[in-house]
C-alpha atoms as a PDB file:
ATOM      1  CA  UNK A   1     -22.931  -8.306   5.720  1.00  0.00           C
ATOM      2  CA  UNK A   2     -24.976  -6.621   3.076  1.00  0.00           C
ATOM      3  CA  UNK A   3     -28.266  -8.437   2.541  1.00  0.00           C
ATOM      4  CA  UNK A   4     -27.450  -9.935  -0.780  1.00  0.00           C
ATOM      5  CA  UNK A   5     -24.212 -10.746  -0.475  1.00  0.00           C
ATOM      6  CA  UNK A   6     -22.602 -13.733  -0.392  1.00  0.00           C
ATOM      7  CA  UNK A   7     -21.401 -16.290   2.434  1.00  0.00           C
ATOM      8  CA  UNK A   8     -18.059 -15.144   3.659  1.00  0.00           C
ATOM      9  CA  UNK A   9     -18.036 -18.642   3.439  1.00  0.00           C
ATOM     10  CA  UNK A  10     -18.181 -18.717   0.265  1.00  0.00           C
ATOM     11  CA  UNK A  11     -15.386 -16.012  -0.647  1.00  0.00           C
ATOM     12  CA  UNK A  12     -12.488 -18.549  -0.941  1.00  0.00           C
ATOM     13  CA  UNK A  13      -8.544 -18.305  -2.920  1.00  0.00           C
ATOM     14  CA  UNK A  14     -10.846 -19.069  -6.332  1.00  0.00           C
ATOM     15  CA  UNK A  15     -12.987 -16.520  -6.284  1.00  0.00           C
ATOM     16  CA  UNK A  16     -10.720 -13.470  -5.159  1.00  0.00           C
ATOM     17  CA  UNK A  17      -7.989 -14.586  -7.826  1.00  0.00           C
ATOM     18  CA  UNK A  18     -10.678 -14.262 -10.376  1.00  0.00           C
ATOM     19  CA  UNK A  19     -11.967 -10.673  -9.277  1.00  0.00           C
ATOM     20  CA  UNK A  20      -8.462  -9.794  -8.914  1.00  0.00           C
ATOM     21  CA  UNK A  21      -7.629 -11.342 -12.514  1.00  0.00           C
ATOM     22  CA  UNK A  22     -10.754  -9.668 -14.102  1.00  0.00           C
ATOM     23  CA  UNK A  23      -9.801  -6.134 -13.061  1.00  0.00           C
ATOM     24  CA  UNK A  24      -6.360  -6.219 -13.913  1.00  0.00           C
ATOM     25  CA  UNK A  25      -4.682  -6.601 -11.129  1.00  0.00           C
ATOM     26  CA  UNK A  26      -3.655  -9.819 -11.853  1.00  0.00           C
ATOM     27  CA  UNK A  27      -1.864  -9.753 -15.117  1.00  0.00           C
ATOM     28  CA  UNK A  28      -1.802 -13.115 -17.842  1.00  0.00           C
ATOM     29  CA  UNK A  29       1.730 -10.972 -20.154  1.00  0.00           C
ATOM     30  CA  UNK A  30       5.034 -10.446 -18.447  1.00  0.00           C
ATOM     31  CA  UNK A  31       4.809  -6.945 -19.216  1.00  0.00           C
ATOM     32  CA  UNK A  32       1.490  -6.275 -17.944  1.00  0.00           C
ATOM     33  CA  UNK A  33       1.064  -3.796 -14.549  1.00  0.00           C
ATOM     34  CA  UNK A  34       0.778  -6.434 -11.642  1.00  0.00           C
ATOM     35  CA  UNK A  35       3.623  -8.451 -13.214  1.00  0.00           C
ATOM     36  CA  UNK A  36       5.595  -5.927 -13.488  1.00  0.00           C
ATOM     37  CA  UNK A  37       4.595  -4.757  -9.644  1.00  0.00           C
ATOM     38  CA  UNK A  38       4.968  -8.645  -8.554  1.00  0.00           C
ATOM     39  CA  UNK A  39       8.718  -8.317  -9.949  1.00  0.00           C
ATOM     40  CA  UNK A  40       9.473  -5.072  -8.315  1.00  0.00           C
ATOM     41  CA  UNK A  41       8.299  -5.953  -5.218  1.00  0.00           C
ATOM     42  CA  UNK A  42      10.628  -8.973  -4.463  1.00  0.00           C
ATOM     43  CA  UNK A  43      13.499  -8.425  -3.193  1.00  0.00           C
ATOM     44  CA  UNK A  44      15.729 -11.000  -4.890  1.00  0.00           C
ATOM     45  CA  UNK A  45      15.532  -8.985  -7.977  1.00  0.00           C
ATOM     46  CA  UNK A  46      18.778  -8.069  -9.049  1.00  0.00           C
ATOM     47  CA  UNK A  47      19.770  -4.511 -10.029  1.00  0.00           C
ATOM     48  CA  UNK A  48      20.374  -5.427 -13.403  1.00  0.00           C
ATOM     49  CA  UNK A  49      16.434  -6.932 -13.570  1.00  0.00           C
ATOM     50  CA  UNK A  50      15.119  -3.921 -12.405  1.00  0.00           C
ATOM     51  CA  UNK A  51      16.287  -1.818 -14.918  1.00  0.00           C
ATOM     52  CA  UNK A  52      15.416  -3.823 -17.344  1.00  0.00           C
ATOM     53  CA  UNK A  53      11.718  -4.166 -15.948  1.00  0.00           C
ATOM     54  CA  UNK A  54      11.756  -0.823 -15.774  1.00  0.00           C
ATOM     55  CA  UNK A  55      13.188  -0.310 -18.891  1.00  0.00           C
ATOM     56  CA  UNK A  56      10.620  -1.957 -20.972  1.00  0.00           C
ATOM     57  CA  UNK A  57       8.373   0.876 -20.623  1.00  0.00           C
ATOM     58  CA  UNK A  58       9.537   4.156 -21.540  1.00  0.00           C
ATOM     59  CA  UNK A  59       6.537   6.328 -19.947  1.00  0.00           C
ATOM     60  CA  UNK A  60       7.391   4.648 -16.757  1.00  0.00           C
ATOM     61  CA  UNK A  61      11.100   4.957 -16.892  1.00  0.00           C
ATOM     62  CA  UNK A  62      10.715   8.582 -17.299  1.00  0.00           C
ATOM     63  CA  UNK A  63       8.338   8.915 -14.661  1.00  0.00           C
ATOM     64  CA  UNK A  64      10.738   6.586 -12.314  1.00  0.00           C
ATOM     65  CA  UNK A  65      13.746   9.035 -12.990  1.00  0.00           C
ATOM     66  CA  UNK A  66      11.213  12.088 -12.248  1.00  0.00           C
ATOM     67  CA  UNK A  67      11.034  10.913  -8.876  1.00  0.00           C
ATOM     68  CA  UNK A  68      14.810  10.068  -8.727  1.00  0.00           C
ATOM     69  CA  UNK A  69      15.133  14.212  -9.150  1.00  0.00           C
ATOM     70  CA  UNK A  70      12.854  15.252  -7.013  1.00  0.00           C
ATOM     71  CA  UNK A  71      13.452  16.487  -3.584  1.00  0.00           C
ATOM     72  CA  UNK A  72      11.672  13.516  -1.743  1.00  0.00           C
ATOM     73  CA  UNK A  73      15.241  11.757  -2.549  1.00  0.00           C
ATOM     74  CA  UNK A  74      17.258  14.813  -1.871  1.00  0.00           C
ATOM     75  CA  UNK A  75      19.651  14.025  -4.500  1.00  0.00           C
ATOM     76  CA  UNK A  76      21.804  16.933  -5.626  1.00  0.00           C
ATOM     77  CA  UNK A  77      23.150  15.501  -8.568  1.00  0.00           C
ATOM     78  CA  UNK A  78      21.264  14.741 -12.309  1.00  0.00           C
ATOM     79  CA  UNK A  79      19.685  11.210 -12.492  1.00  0.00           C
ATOM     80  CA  UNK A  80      19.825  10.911 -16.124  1.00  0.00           C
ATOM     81  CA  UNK A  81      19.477   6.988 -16.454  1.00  0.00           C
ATOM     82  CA  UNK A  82      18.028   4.020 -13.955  1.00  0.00           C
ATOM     83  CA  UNK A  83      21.590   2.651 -14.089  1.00  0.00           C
ATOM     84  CA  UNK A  84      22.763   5.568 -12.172  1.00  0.00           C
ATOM     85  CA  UNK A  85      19.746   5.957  -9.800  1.00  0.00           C
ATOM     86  CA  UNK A  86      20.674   2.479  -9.075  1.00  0.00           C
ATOM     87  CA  UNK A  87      23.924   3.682  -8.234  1.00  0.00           C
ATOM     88  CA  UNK A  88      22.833   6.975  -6.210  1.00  0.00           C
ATOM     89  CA  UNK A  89      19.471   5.886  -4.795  1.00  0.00           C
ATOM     90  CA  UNK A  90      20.197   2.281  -3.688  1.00  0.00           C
ATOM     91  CA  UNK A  91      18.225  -1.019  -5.586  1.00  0.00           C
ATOM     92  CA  UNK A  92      15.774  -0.462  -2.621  1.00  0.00           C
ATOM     93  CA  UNK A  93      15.023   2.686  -3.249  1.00  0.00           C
ATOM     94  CA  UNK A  94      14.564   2.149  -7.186  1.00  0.00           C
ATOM     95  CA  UNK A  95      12.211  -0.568  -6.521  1.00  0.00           C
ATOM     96  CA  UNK A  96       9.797   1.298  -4.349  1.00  0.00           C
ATOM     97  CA  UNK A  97      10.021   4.583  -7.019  1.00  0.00           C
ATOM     98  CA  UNK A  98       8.918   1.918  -9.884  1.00  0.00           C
ATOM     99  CA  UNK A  99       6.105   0.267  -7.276  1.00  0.00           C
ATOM    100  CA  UNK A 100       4.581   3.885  -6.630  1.00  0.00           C
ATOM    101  CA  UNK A 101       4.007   4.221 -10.685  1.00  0.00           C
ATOM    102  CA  UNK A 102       3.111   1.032 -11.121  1.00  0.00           C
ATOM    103  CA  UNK A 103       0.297   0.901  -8.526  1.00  0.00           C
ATOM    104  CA  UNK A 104      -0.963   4.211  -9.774  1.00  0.00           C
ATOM    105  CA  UNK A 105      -1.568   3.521 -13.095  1.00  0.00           C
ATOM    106  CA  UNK A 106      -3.512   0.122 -11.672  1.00  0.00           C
ATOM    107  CA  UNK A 107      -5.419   2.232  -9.043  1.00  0.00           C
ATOM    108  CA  UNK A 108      -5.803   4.937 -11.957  1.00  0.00           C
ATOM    109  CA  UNK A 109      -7.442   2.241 -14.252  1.00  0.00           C
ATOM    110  CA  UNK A 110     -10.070   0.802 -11.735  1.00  0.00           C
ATOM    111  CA  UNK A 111     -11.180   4.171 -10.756  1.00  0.00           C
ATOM    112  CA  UNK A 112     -13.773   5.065 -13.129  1.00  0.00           C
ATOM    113  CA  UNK A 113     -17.310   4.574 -11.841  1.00  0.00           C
ATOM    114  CA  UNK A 114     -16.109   2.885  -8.841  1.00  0.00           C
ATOM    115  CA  UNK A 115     -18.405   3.195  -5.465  1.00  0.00           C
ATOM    116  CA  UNK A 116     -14.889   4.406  -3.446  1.00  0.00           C
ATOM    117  CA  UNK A 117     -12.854   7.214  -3.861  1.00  0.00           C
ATOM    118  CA  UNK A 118      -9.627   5.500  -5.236  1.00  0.00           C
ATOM    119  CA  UNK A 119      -7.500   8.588  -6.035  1.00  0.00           C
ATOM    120  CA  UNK A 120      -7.706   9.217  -2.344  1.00  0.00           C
ATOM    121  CA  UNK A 121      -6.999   5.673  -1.545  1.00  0.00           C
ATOM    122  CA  UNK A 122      -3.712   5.440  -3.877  1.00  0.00           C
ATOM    123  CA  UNK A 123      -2.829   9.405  -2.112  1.00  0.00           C
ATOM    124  CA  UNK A 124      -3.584   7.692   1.407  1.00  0.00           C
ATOM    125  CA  UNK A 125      -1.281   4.149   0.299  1.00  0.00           C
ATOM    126  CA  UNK A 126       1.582   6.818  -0.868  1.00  0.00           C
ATOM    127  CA  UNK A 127       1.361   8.612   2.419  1.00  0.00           C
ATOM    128  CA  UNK A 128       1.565   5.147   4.450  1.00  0.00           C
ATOM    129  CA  UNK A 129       4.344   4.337   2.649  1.00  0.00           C
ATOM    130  CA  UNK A 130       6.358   7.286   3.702  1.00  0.00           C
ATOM    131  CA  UNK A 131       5.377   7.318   6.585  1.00  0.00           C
ATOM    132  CA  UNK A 132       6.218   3.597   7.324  1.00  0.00           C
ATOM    133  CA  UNK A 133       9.408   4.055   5.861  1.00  0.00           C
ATOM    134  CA  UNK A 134      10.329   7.663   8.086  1.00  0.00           C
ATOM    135  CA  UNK A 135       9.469   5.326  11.272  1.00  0.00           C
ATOM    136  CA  UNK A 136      11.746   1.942  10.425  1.00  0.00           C
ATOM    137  CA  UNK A 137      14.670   4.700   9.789  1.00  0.00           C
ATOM    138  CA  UNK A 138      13.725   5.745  13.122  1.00  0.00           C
ATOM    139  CA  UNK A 139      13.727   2.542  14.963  1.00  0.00           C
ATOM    140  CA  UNK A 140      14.250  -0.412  12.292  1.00  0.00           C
ATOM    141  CA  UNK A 141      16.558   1.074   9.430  1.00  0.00           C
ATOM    142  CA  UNK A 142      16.986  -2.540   7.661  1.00  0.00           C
ATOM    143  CA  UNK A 143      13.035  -2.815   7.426  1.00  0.00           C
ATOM    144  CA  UNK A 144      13.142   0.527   5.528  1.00  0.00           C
ATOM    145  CA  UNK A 145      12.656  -0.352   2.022  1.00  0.00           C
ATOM    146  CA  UNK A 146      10.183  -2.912   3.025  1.00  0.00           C
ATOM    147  CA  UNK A 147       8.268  -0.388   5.070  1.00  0.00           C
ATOM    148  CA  UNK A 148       7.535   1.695   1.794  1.00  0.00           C
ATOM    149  CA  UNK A 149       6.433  -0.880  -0.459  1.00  0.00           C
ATOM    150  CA  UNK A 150       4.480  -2.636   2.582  1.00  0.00           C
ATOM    151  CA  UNK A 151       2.905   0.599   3.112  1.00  0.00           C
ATOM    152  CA  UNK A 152       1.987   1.141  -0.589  1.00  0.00           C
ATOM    153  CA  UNK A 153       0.514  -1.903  -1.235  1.00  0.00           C
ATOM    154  CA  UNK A 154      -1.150  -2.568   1.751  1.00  0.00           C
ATOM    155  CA  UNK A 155      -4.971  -1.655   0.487  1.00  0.00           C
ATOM    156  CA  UNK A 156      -4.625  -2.917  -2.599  1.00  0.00           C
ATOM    157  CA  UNK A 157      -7.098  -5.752  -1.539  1.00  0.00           C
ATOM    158  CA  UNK A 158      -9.749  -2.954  -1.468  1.00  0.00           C
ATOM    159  CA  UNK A 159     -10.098  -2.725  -5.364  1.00  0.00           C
ATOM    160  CA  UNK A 160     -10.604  -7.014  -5.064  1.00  0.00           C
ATOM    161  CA  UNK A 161     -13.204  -6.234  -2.254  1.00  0.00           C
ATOM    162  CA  UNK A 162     -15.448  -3.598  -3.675  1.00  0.00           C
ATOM    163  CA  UNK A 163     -15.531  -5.610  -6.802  1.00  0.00           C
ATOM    164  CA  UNK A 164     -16.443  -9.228  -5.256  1.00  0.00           C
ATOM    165  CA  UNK A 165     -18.581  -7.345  -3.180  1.00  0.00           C
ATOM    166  CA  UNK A 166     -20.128  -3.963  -4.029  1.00  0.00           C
ATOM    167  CA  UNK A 167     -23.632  -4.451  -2.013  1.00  0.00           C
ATOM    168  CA  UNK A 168     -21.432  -5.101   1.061  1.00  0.00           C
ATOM    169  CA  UNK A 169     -19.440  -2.247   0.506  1.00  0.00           C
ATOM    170  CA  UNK A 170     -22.580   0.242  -0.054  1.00  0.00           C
ATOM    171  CA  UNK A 171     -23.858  -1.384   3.074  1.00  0.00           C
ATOM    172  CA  UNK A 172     -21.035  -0.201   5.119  1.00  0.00           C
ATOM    173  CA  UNK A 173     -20.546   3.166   3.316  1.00  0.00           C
ATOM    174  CA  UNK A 174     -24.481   4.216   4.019  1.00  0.00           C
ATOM    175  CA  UNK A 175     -24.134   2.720   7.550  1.00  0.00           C
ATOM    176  CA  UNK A 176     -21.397   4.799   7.947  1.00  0.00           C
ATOM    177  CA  UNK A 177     -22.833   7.408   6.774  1.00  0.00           C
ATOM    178  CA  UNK A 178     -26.057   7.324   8.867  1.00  0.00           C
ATOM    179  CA  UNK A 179     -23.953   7.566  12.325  1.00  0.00           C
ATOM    180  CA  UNK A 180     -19.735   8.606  11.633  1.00  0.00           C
ATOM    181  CA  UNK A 181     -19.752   7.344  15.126  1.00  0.00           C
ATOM    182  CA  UNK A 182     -19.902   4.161  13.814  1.00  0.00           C
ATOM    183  CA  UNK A 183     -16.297   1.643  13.734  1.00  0.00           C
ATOM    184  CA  UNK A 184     -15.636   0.823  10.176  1.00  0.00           C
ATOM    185  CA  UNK A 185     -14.001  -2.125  11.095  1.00  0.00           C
ATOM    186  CA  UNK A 186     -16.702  -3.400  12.979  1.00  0.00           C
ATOM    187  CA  UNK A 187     -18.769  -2.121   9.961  1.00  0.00           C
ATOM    188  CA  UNK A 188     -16.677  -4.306   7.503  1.00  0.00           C
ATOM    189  CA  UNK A 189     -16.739  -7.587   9.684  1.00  0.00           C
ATOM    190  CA  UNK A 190     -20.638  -7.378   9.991  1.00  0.00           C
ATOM    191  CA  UNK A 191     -21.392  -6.291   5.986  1.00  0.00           C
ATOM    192  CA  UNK A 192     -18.479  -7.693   3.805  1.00  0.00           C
ATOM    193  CA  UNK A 193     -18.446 -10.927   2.650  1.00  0.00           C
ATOM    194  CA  UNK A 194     -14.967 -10.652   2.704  1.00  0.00           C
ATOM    195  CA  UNK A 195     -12.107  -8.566   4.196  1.00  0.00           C
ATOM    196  CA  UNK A 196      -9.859  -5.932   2.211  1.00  0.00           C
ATOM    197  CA  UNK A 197      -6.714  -7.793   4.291  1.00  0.00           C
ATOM    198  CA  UNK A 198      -7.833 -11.531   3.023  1.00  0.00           C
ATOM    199  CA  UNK A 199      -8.059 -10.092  -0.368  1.00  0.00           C
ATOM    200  CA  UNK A 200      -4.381  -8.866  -0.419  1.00  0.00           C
ATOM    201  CA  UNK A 201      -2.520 -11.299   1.234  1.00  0.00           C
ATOM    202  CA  UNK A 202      -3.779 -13.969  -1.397  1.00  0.00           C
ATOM    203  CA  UNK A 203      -2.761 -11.564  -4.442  1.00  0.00           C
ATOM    204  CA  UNK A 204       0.438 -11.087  -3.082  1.00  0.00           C
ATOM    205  CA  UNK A 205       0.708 -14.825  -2.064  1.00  0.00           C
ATOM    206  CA  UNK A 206      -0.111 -15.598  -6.263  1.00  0.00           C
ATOM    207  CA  UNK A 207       2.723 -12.830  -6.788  1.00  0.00           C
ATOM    208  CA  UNK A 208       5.374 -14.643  -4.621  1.00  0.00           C
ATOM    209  CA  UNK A 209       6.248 -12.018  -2.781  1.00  0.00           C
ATOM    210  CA  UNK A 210       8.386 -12.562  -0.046  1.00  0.00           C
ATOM    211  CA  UNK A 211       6.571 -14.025   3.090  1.00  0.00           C
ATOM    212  CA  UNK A 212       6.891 -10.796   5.168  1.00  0.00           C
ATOM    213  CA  UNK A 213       4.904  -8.630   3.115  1.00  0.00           C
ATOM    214  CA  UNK A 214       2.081 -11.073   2.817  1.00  0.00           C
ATOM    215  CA  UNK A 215       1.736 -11.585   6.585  1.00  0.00           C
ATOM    216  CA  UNK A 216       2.021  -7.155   6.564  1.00  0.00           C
ATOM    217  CA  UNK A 217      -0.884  -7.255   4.148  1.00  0.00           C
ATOM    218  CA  UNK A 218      -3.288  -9.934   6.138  1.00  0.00           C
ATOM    219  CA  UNK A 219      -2.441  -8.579   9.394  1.00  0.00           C
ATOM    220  CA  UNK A 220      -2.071  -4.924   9.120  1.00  0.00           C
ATOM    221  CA  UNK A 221      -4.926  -3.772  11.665  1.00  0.00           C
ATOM    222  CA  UNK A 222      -3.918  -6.116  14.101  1.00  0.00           C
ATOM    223  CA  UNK A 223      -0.016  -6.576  13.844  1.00  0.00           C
ATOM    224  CA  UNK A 224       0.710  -8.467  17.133  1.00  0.00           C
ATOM    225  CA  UNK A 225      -1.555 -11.467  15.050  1.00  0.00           C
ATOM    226  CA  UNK A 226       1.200 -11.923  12.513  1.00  0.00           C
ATOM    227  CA  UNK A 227       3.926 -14.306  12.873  1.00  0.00           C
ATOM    228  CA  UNK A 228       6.789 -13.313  15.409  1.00  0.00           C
ATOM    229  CA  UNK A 229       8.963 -12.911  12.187  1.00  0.00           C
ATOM    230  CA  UNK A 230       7.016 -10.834  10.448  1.00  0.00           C
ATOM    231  CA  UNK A 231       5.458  -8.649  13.588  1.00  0.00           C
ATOM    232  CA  UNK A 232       8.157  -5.319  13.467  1.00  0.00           C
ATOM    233  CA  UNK A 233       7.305  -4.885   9.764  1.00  0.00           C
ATOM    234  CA  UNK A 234       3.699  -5.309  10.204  1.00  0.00           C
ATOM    235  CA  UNK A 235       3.753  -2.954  13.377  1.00  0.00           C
ATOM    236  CA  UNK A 236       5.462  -0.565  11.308  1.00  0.00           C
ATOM    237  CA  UNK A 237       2.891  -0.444   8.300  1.00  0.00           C
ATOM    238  CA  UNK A 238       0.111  -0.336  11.326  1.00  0.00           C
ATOM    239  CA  UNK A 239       1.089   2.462  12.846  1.00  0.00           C
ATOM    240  CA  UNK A 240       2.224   4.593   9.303  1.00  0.00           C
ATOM    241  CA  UNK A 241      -1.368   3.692   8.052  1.00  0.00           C
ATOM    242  CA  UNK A 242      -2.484   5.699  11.295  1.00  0.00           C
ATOM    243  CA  UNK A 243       0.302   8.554  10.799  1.00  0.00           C
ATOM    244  CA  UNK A 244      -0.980   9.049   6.984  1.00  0.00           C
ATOM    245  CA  UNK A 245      -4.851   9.184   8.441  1.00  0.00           C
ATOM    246  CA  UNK A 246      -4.125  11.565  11.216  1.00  0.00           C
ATOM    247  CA  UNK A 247      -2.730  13.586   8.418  1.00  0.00           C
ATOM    248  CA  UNK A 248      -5.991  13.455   6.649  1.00  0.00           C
ATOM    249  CA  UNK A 249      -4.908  11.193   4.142  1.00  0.00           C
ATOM    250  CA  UNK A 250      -8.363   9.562   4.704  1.00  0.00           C
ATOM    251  CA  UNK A 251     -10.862   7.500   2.155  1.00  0.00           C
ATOM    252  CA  UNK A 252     -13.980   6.273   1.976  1.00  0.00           C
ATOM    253  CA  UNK A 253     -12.997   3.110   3.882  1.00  0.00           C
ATOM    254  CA  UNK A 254     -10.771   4.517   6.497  1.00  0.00           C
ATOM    255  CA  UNK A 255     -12.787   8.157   7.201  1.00  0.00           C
ATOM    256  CA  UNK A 256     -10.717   8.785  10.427  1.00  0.00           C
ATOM    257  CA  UNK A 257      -7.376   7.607  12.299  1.00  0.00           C
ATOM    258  CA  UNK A 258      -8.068   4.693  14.586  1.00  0.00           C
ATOM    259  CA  UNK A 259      -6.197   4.584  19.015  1.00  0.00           C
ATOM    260  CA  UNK A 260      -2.401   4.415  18.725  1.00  0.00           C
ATOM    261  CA  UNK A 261      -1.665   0.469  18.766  1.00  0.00           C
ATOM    262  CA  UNK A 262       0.036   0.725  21.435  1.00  0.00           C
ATOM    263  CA  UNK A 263       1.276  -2.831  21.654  1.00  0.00           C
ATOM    264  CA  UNK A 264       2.771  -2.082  18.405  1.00  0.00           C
ATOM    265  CA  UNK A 265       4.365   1.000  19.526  1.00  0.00           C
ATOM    266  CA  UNK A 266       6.567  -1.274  22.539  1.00  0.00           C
ATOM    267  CA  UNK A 267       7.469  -3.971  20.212  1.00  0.00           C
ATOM    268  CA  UNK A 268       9.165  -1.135  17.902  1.00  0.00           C
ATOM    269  CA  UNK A 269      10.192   0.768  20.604  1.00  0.00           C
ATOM    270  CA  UNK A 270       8.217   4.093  19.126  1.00  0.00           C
ATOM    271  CA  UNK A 271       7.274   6.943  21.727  1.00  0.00           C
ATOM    272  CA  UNK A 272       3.832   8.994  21.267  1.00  0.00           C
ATOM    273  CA  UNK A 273       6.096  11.572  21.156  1.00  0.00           C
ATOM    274  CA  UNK A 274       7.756  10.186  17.664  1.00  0.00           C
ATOM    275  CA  UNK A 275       4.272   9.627  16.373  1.00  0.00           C
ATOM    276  CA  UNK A 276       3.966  13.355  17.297  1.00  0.00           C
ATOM    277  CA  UNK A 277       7.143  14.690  15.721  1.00  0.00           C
ATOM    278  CA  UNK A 278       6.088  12.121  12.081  1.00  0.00           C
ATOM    279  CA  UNK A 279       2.998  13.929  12.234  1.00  0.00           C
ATOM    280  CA  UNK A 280       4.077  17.115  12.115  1.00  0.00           C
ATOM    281  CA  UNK A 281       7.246  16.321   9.376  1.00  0.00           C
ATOM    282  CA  UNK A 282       5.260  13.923   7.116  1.00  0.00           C
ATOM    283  CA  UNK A 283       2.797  16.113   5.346  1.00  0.00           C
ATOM    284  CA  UNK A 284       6.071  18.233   3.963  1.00  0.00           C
ATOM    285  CA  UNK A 285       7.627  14.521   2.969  1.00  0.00           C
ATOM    286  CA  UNK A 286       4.461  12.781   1.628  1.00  0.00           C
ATOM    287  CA  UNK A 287       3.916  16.539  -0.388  1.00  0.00           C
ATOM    288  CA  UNK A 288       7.270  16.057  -2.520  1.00  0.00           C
ATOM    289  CA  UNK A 289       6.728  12.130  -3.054  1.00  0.00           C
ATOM    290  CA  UNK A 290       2.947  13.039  -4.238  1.00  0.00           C
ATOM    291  CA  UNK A 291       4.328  15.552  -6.517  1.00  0.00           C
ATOM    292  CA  UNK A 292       7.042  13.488  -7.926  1.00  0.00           C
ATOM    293  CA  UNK A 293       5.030  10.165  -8.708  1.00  0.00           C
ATOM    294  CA  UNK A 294       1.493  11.719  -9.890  1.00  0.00           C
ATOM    295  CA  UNK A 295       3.390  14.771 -11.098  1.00  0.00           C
ATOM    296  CA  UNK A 296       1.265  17.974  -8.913  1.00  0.00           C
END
């Protein structure tokens, strides 16, 4: 860890709810970002709740039924209200439209003199989440909406991280930077005084969001450690995070795609030849949901 930075021991639930509350991603009014995120991202909303979350914004609504038009969604008819993408998209697919806005205007907010690139870490969370979501159609079609929002917010410890612990991240950045060669994982276990994945999993634990994406968040390097339960989804989000690098949607934190987790791969029942064909089809898909949610 970086030479002035704290204990991991001393990183604890306390202190990453603070960072997390200081920067905004934890939110005190019900209309605020994160709560609105938080409300979005559980799936015992009801349709009626969403667009009325949704609702209460009017920049965001508009933005939400931008992406309801755009190709990504191949819908051929107008989507002129959230009632009736509701009705044409599916509740899942509503909620995940109104997570993508909502998590860029959060990443959007924290990214002004930050030490990471965090326009390339929202583009690289938008690419895992397609990409997560184009593989559970493939293998697991009921973990599909889950996949996408999974894969969306599954970094958004990083922003808690690199503001609990800035010296540790410039530790790993200029060691990284000194020899590419080196792991960044290994990096972050031997500079940070605490992980991105610890980080996330106790937001989204303060969020009550459902059980499955928590255990996604906290174990999305190394899926097979999550509970049996839990282990397709987070296998999923593991190997879409790897899809969306290999597509170079890379940041500062994740410069290069990691080996295939191929333990991952069996429980799912993915070939390296699917990885192969996502590879080549997801740049055209994560182009059109880029374009629809940050609008070019």
């Amino acid at each position: 860890m970086g030479p002035n930075a704290p204990s991991r021991l001393q990183i604890g639930t306390a202190q990453i709810l603070t960072a997390a509350a200081s920067i905004g991603v934890l939110g005190a009014s019900v209309d605020s970002g994160p709560r609105l995120l938080a409300g979005l991202c559980n799936p015992q909303v009801r349709a009626r709740e969403i667009a009325a979350l949704i609702q209460t914004e009017p920049a965001m609504c508009a933005r939400v039924l931008r992406v309801a038009n755009s190709p990504y969604y191949g819908n051929a008819r107008s989507v002129t209200t959230i009632e009736r993408a509701l009705v044409l998209l599916g509740h899942d697919a509503v909620r995940g439209i109104a997570a993508a806005v909502c998590l860029d205007r959060i990443m959007t907010r924290e990214s002004k003199g930050a030490l990471i690139d965090v326009k390339a870490l929202l583009l690289h969370s938008l690419a895992t989440a397609a990409a997560a979501e184009w593989l559970a159609r493939l293998r697991r079609r009921t973990l599909a909406s889950h996949a996408f929002i999974g894969g969306l917010l599954h970094n958004l410890g990083i922003l808690v991280q690199v503001h609990l612990d800035p010296l540790g991240i410039q530790a790993i950045i200029d060691a990284r930077q000194i020899d590419t060669a080196r792991d960044i994982r290994l990096l972050e276990s031997e500079r940070a005084a605490v992980r991105h994945e610890e980080c996330a999993a106790t937001i989204f634990a303060a969020w009550r969001l459902p059980d499955s994406l928590v255990a996604a968040a906290q174990h999305h390097h190394d899926p097979m450690a999550a509970p049996e339960a839990h282990r397709e989804l987070t296998a999923l989000i593991n190997l879409g995070a790897n899809l969306a690098l290999a597509c170079g949607n890379t940041f500062t934190l994740e410069p290069a795609p990691m080996e295939r987790n191929l333990p991952a791969m069996t429980l799912l029942g993915i070939s390296a030849e699917d990885l192969d064909r996502t590879t080549m089809e997801l740049p055209g898909r994560f182009d059109e949901l880029r374009g629809a949610v940050l609008g070019g």
